[in-house]
Protein backbone atom coordinates (compact mmCIF):
# COMPACT_ATOMS: atom_id res chain seq x y z
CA UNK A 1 -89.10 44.31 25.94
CA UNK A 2 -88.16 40.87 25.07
CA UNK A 3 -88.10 41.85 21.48
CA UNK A 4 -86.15 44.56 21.48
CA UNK A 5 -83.33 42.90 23.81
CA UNK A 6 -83.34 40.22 21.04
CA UNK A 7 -82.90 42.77 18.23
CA UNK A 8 -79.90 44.53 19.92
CA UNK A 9 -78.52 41.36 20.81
CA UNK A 10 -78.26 40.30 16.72
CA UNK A 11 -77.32 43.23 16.27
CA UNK A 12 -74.23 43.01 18.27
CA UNK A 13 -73.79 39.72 17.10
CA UNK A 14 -73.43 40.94 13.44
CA UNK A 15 -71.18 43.68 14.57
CA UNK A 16 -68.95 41.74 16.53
CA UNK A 17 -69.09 39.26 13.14
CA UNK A 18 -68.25 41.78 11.47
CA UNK A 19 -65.42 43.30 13.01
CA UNK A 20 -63.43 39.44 12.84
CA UNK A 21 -63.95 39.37 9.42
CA UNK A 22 -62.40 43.02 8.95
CA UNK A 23 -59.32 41.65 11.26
CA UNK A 24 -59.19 38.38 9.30
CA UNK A 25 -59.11 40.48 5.95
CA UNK A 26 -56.72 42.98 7.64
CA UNK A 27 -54.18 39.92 8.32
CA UNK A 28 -53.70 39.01 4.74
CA UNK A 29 -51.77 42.12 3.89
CA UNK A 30 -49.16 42.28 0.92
CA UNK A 31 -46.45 41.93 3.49
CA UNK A 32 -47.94 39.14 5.36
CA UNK A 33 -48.54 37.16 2.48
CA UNK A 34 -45.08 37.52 0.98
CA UNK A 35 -43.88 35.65 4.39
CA UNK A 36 -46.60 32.67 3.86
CA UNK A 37 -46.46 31.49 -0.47
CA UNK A 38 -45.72 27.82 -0.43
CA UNK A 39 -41.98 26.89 0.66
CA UNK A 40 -40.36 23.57 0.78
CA UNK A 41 -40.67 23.99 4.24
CA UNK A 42 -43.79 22.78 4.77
CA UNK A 43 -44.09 24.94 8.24
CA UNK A 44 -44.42 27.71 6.32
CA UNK A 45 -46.47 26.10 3.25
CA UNK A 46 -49.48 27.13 2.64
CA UNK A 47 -53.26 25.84 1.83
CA UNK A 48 -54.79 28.12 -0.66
CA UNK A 49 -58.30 26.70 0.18
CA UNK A 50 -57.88 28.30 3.58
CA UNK A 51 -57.81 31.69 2.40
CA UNK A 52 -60.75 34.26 1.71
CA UNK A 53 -61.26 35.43 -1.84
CA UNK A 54 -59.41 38.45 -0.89
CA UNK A 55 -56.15 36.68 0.32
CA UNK A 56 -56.52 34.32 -2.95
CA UNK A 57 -56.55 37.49 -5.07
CA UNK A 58 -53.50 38.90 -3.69
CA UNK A 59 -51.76 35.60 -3.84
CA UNK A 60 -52.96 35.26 -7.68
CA UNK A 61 -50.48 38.67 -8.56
CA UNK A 62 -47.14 38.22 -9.64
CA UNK A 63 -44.38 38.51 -7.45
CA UNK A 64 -43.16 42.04 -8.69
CA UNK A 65 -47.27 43.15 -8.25
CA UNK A 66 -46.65 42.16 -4.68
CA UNK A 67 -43.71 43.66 -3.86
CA UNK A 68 -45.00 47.27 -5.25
CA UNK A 69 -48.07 46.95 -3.39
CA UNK A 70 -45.97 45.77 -0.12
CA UNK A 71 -42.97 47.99 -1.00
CA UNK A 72 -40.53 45.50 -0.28
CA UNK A 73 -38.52 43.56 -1.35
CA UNK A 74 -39.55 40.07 0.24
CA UNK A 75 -36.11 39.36 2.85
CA UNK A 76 -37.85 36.96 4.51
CA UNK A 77 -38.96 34.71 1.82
CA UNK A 78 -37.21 31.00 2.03
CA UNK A 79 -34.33 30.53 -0.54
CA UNK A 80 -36.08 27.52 -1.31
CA UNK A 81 -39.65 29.39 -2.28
CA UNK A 82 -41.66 27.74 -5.33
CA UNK A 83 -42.88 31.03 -7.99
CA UNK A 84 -46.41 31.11 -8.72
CA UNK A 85 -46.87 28.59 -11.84
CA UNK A 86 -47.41 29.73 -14.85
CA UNK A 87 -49.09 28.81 -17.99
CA UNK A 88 -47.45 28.76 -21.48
CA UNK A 89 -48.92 31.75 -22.36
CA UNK A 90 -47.12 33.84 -19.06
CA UNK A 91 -50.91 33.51 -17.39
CA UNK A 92 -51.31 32.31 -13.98
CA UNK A 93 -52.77 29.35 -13.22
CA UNK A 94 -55.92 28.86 -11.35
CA UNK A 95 -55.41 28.77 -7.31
CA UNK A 96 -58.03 26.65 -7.70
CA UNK A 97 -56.07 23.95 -8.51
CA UNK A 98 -54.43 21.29 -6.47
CA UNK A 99 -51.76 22.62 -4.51
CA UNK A 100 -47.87 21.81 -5.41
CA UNK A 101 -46.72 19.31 -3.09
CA UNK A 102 -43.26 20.97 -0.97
CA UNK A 103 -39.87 20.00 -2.13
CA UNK A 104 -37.24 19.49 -0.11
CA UNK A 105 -33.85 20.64 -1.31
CA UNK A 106 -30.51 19.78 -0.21
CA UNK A 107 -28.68 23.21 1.50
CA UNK A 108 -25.85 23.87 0.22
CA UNK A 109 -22.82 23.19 2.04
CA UNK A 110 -21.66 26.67 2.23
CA UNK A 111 -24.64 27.99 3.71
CA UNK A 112 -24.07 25.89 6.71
CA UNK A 113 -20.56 25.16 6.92
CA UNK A 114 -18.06 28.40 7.73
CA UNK A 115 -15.50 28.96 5.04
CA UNK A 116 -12.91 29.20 8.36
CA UNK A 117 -13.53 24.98 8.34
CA UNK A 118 -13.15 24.86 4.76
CA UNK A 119 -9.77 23.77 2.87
CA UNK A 120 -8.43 25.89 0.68
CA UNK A 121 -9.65 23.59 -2.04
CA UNK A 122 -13.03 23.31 -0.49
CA UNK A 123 -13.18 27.39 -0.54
CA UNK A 124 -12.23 27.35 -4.51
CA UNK A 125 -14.95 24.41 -5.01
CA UNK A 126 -17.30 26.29 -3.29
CA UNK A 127 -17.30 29.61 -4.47
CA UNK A 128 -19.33 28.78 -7.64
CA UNK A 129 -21.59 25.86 -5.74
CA UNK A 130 -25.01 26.73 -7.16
CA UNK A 131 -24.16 28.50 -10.47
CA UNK A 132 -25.92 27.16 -12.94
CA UNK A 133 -23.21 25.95 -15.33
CA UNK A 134 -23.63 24.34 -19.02
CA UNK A 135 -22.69 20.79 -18.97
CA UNK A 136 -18.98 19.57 -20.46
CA UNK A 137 -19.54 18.81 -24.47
CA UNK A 138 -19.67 15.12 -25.10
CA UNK A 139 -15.72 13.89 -25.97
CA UNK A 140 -15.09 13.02 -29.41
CA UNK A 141 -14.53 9.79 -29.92
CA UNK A 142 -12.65 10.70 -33.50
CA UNK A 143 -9.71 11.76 -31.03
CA UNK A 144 -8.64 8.60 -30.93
CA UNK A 145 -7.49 8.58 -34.73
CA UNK A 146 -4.81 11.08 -33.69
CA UNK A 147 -4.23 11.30 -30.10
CA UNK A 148 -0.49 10.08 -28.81
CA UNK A 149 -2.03 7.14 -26.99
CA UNK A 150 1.66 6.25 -26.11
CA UNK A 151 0.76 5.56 -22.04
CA UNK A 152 4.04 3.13 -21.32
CA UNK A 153 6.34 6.00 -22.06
CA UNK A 154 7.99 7.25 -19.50
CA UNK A 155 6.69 10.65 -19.56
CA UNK A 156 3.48 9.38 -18.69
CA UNK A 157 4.75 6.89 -15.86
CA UNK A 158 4.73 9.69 -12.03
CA UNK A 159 6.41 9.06 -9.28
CA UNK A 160 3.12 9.00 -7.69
CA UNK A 161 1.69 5.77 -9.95
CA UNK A 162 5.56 4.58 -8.93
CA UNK A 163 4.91 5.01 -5.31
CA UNK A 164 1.83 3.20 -5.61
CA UNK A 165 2.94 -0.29 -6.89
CA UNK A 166 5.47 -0.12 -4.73
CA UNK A 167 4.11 0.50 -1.21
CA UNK A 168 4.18 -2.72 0.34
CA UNK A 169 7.90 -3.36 -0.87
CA UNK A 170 9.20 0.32 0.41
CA UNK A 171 6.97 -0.63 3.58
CA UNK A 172 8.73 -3.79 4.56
CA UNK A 173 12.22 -2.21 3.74
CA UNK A 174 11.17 0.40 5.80
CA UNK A 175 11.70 -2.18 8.77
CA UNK A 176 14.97 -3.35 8.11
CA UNK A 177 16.68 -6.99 8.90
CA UNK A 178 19.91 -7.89 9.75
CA UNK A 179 20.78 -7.52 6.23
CA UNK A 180 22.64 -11.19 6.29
CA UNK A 181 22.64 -11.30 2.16
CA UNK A 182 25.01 -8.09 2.03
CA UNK A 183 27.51 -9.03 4.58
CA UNK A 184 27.29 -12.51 3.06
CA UNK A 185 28.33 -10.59 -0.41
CA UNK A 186 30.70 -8.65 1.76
CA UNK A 187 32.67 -12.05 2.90
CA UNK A 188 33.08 -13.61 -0.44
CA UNK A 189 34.09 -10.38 -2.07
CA UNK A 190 37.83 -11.20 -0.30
CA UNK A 191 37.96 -13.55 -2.73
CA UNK A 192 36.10 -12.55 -6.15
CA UNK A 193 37.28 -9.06 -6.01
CA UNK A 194 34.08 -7.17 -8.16
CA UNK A 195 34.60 -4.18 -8.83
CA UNK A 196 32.70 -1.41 -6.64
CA UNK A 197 29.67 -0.74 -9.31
CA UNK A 198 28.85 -4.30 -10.77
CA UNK A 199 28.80 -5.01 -6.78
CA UNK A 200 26.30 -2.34 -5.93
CA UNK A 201 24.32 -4.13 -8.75
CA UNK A 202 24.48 -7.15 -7.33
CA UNK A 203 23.83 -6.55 -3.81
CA UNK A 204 21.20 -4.02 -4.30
CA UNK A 205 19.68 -6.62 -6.75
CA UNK A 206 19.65 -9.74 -3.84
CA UNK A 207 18.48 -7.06 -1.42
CA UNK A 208 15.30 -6.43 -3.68
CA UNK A 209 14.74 -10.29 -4.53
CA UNK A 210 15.03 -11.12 -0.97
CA UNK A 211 12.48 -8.15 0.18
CA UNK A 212 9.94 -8.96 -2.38
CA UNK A 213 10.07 -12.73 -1.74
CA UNK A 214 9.04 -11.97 2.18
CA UNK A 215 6.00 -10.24 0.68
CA UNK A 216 4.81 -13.88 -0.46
CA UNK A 217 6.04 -15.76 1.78
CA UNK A 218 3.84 -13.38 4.52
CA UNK A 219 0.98 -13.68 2.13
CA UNK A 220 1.58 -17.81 1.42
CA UNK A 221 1.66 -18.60 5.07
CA UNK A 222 -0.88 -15.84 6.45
CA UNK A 223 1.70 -14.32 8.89
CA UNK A 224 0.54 -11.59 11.21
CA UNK A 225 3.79 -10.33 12.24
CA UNK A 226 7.34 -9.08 9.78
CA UNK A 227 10.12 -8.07 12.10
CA UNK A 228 8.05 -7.03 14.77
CA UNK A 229 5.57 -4.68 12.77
CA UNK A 230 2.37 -5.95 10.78
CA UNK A 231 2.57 -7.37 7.48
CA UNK A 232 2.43 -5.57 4.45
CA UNK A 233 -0.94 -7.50 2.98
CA UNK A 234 -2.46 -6.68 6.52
CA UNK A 235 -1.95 -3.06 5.80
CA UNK A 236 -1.88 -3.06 1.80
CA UNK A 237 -4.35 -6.03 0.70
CA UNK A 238 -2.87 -9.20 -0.86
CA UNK A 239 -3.57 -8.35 -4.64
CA UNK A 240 -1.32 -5.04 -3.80
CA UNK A 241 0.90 -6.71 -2.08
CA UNK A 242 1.19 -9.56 -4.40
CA UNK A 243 1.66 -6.55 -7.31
CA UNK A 244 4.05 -5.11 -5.51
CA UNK A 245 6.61 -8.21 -4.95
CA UNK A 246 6.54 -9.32 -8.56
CA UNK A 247 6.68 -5.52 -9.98
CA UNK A 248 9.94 -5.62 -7.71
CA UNK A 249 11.31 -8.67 -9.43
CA UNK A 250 11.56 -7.22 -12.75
CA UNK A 251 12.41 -4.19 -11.53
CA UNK A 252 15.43 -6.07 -10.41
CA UNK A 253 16.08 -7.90 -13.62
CA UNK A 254 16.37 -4.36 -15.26
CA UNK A 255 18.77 -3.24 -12.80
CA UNK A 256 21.02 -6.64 -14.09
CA UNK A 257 20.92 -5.03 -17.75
CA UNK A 258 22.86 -2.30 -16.84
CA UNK A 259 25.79 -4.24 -16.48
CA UNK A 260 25.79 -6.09 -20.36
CA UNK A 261 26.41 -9.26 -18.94
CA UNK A 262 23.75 -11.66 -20.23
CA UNK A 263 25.53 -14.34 -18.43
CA UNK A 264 24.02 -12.04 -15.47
CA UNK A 265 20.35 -13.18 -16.81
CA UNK A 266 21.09 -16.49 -17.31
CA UNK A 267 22.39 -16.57 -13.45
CA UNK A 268 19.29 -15.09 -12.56
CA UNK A 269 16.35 -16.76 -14.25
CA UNK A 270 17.88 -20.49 -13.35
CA UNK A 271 17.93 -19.30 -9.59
CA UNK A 272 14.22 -17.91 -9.49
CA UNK A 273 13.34 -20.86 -10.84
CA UNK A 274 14.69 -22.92 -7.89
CA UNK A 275 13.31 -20.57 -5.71
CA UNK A 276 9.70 -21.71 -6.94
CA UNK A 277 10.49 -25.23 -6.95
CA UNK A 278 11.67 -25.25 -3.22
CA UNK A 279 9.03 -22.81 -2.10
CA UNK A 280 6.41 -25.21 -4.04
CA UNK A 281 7.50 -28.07 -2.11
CA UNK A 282 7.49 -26.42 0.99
CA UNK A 283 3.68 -25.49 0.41
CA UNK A 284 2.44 -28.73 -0.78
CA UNK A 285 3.98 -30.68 2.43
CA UNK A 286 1.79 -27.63 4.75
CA UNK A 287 -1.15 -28.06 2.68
CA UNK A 288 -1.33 -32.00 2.23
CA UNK A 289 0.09 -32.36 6.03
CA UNK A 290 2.65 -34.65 4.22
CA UNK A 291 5.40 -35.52 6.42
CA UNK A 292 8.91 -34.83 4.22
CA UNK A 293 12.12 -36.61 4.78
CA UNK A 294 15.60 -34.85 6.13
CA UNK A 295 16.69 -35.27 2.89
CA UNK A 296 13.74 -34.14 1.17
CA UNK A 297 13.76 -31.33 3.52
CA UNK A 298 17.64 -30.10 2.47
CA UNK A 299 16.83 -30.61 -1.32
CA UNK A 300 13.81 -27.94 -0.81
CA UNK A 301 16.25 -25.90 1.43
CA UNK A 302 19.09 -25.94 -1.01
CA UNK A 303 16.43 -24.75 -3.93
CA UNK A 304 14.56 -22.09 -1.55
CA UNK A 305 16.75 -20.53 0.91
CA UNK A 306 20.03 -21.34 -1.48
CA UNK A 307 18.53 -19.94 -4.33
CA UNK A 308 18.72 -16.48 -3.35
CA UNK A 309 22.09 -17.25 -1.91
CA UNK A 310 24.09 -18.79 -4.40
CA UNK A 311 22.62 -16.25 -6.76
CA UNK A 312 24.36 -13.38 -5.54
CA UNK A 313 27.23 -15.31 -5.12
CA UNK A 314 27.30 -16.39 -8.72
CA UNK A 315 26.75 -13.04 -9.96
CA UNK A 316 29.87 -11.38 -8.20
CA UNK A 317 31.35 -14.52 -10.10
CA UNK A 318 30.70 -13.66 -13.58
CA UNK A 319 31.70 -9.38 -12.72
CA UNK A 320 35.16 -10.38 -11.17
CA UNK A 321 37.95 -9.14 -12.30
CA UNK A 322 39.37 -11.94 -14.38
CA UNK A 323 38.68 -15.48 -13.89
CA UNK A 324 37.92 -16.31 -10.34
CA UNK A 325 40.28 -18.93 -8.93
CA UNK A 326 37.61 -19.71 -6.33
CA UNK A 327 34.49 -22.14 -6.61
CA UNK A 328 32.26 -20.40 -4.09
CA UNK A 329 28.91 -22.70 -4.53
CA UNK A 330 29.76 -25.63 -2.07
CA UNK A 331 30.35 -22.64 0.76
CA UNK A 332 27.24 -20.92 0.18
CA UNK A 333 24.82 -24.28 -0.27
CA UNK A 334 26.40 -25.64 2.80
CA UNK A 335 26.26 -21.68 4.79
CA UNK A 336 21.96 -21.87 2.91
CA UNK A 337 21.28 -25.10 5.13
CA UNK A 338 22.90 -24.01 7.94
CA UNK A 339 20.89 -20.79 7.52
CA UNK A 340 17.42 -22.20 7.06
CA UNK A 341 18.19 -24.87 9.71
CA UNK A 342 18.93 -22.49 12.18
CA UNK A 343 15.69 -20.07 11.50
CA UNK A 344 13.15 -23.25 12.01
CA UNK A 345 15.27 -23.85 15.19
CA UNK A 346 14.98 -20.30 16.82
CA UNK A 347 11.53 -19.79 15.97
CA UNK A 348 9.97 -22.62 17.99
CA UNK A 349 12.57 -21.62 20.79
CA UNK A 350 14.01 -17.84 20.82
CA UNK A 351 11.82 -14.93 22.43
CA UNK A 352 13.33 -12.56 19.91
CA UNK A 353 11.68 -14.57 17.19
CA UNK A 354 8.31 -14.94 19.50
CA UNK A 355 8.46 -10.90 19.09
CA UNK A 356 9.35 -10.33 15.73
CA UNK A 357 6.92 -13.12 14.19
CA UNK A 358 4.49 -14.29 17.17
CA UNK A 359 5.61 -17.44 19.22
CA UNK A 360 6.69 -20.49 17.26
CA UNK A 361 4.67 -19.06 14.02
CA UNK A 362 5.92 -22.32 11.96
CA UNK A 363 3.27 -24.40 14.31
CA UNK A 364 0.92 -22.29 13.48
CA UNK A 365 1.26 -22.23 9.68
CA UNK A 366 1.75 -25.91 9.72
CA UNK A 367 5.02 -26.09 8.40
CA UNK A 368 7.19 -29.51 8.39
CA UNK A 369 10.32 -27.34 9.76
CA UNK A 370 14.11 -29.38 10.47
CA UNK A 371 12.85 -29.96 14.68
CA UNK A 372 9.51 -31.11 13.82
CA UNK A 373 10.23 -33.50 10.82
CA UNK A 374 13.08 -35.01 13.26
CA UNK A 375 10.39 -35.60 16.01
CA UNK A 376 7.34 -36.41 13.92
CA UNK A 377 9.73 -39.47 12.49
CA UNK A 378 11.27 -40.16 15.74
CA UNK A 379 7.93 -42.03 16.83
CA UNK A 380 5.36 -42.30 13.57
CA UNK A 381 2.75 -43.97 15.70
CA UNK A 382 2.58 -40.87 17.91
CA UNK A 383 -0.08 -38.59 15.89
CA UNK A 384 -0.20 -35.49 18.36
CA UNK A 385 2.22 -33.44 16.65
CA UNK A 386 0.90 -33.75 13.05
CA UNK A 387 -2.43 -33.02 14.11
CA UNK A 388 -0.99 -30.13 16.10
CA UNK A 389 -0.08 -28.93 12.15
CA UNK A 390 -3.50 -30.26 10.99
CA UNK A 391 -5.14 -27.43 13.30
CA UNK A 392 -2.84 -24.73 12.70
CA UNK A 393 -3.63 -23.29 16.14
CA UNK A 394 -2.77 -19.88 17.69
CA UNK A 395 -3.26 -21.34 21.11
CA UNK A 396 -0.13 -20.52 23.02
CA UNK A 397 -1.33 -23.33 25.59
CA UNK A 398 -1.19 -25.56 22.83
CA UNK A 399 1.71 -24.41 21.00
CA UNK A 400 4.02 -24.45 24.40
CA UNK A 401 2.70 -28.34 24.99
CA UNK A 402 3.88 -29.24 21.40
CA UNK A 403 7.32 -27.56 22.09
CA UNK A 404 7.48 -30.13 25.43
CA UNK A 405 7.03 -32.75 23.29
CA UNK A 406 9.32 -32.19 21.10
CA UNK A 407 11.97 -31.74 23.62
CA UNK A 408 10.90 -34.99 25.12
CA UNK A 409 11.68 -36.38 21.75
CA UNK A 410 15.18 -34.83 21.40
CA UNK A 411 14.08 -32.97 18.54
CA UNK A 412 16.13 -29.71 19.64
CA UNK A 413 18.57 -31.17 20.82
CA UNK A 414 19.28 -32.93 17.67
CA UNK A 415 18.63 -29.77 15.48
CA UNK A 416 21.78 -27.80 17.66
CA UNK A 417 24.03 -31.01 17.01
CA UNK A 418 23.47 -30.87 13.19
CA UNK A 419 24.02 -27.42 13.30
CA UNK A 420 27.28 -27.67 15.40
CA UNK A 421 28.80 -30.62 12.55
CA UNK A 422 27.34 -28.33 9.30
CA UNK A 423 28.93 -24.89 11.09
CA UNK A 424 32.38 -27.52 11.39
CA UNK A 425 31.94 -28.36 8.02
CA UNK A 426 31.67 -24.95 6.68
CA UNK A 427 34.97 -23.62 8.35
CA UNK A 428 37.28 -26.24 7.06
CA UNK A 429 35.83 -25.78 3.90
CA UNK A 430 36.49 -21.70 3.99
CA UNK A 431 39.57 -23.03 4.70
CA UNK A 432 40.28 -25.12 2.15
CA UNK A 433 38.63 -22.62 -0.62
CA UNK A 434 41.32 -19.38 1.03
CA UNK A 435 44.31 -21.88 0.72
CA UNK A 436 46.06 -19.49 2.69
CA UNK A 437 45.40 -16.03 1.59
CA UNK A 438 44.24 -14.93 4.67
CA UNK A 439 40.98 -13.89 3.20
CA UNK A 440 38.28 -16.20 5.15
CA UNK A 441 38.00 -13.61 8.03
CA UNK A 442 33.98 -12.41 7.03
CA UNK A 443 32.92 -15.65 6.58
CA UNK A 444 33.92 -17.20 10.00
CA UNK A 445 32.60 -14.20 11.23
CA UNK A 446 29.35 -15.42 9.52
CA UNK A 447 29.35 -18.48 11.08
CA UNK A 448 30.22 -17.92 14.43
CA UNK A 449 26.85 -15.36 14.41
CA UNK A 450 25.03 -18.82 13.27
CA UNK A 451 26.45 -21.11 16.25
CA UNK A 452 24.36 -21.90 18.57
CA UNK A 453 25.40 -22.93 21.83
């Protein structure tokens, strides 16, 4: 009895054996295995060794023997699937062989991004992304023995290279100033009489030299602020910036040759050059925390600030009509101080200025202005000022308790009295220069603007 249980039980154990391996055989279908030849996606890789011999036959065929046997057409295999290797001879290779190790490929972007998010020019770049293309020939480097390699011509120079080197200059002319060079032009013209073009020149000319020359000076003192907006090498770099002012000043010197007046060059390559030499003392007093004296300080003034000045003025001088009867360059040297005198004043004390350039910006650049020489030299063996300069603070706190002292040492006060006698001075002299004509009108104009009461 015992025996015979036992013999049916084997029995059923073989059957039931038996019927797994049918189901297991039954999985491996042509269909099935289309879905599972190794991918990149390792998910769906997979191990050869796992399979029985039948499954390993089936995945030995071709892909087209599959396909007939399955009768389809494979839909679901990945994009990405690897083909069965082959050997040089078109032969498969042993399965028996270690298994390729999955790839992962990048998706294209078009397969994941809709064309309604694409560009135009993303839709045009994208409608041959995955094309097998040849590569571009090597170039031939005997085209340089007869291409035009003529690049300066104009032909070759866009306006888009042009708008380029000049972004930071069309950026801070973008933000205007009071324009106080053309109605300065404007004034003296009642006198010198240029005609209408050569003075279009010649104030379009200053404007550019004077536009360009606040690009360095913003870059030379690391100043945040230009008329209220931020400077041009905050936005454009320095080297750009830099670029950009000096492209402008020869860009300016070309617009003087249109006139044929060489005397026009002469007028201004001497003036540039004072501009440097005043604007290279200015530095060195900053940097060395040198101390100048007033007259020190007017010599730099006359070369820096009455450089750009009494170039414009000279120029209208040499394109009058006929010899001018009028010496102009006293006037404008004295109306430069006055100018420059007047600026270092207002910035340690107007809120206008505090908006347009930050609050008394000269303090923190360090710079040896009219008010602080005067109060600096007023008591030498009082050292809190210089080393105010020595730290070149942004501390308001600071900056307000160096103001105090320099009202405590009549600095200000001073700096409005020199103004008053200079503005004096400049009247009689317009004055003198009109000798009646009537003609002196824009400049007191000028310097009643400049008083400061």
């Amino acid at each position: 009895m015992i025996s015979t249980y036992s013999s049916v039980s084997q029995q059923h154990l073989r059957a039931t054996r038996q019927r797994k391996h049918q189901r297991r055989i039954a999985f491996y279908t042509p269909k099935n295995l289309t879905r599972m030849i190794p991918t990149a996606d390792p998910i769906l890789s997979l191990n050869p060794e796992a399979l029985p011999p039948s499954a390993l036959h089936m995945l030995s065929l071709s892909p087209k023997a599959m396909e007939k046997m399955s009768g389809i057409s494979n839909p679901l295999m990945s994009p990405n699937a690897i083909p069965p290797r082959t050997s040089s001879t078109g032969i498969p290779t042993s399965l028996n062989a270690t298994p390729t190790k999955p790839v992962l490929r990048p998706v294209p972007e078009g397969d994941w991004l809709s064309q309604k998010q694409l560009s135009p020019k993303a839709q045009m770049s994208n409608a041959g992304y995955g094309v097998m293309q040849a590569p571009n020939p090597p170039p031939d480097p005997e085209r340089y023995a007869h291409e035009d390699l003529e690049f300066t011509a104009k032909r070759s120079w866009t306006d888009e290279k042009e708008n380029v080197v000049r972004g930071p200059y069309d950026y801070v002319i973008s933000h205007p100033g009071k324009d106080f060079r053309a109605q300065l032009i404007g004034a003296f013209n009642a006198w010198l009489d240029v005609p209408t073009p050569s003075l279009e020149v010649i104030t379009r000319v200053v404007g550019m030299l004077h536009e360009s020359s606040l690009l360095i000076d913003d870059v030379q003192d690391s100043s945040e602020l230009r008329r209220g907006f931020p400077v041009a090498h905050n936005i454009f770099g320095v080297a750009q910036t830099i670029n950009s002012a000096n492209y402008i000043y020869f860009v300016a010197l070309q617009e003087l040759h249109k006139l044929n007046n060489p005397e026009l060059i002469t007028i201004f390559s001497d003036e540039l050059v004072n501009l440097h030499r005043g604007q290279g003392m200015d530095l060195f007093w900053r940097d060395t925390l040198t101390c100048p004296t007033e007259e020190d300080y007017l010599e730099m003034v006359g070369n820096k600030t009455g450089g750009l000045f009494r170039l414009g003025i000279k120029l209208m001088a040499a394109e009058a009509n006929g010899p001018s009867p009028t010496d102009c360059v006293p006037l404008v040297n004295l109306i430069g101080l006055i100018f420059q005198i007047r600026d270092d004043y207002m910035n340690l004390s107007s809120k206008e200025y505090s908006h347009n350039k930050g609050m008394c910006e000269d303090l923190t650049e360090g710079k040896f202005s009219f008010p602080v020489i005067h109060s600096i030299r007023s008591n030498p063996t009082n050292l809190q000022l210089i080393n105010i300069l020595k730290q070149k603070t942004s501390d308001t706190q600071v900056k307000r308790y160096a103001v105090a002292y320099m009202e405590s040492t009549g600095s200000f006060e001073y700096t409005r009295k020199v103004l008053n006698v200079l503005i004096e001075r400049a009247r009689k002299m317009a004055e003198e220069l009109d000798q009646g004509r009537g003609s002196t009108k824009g400049i007191q104009k000028i310097l009643d603007k400049m008083a400061i009461q």
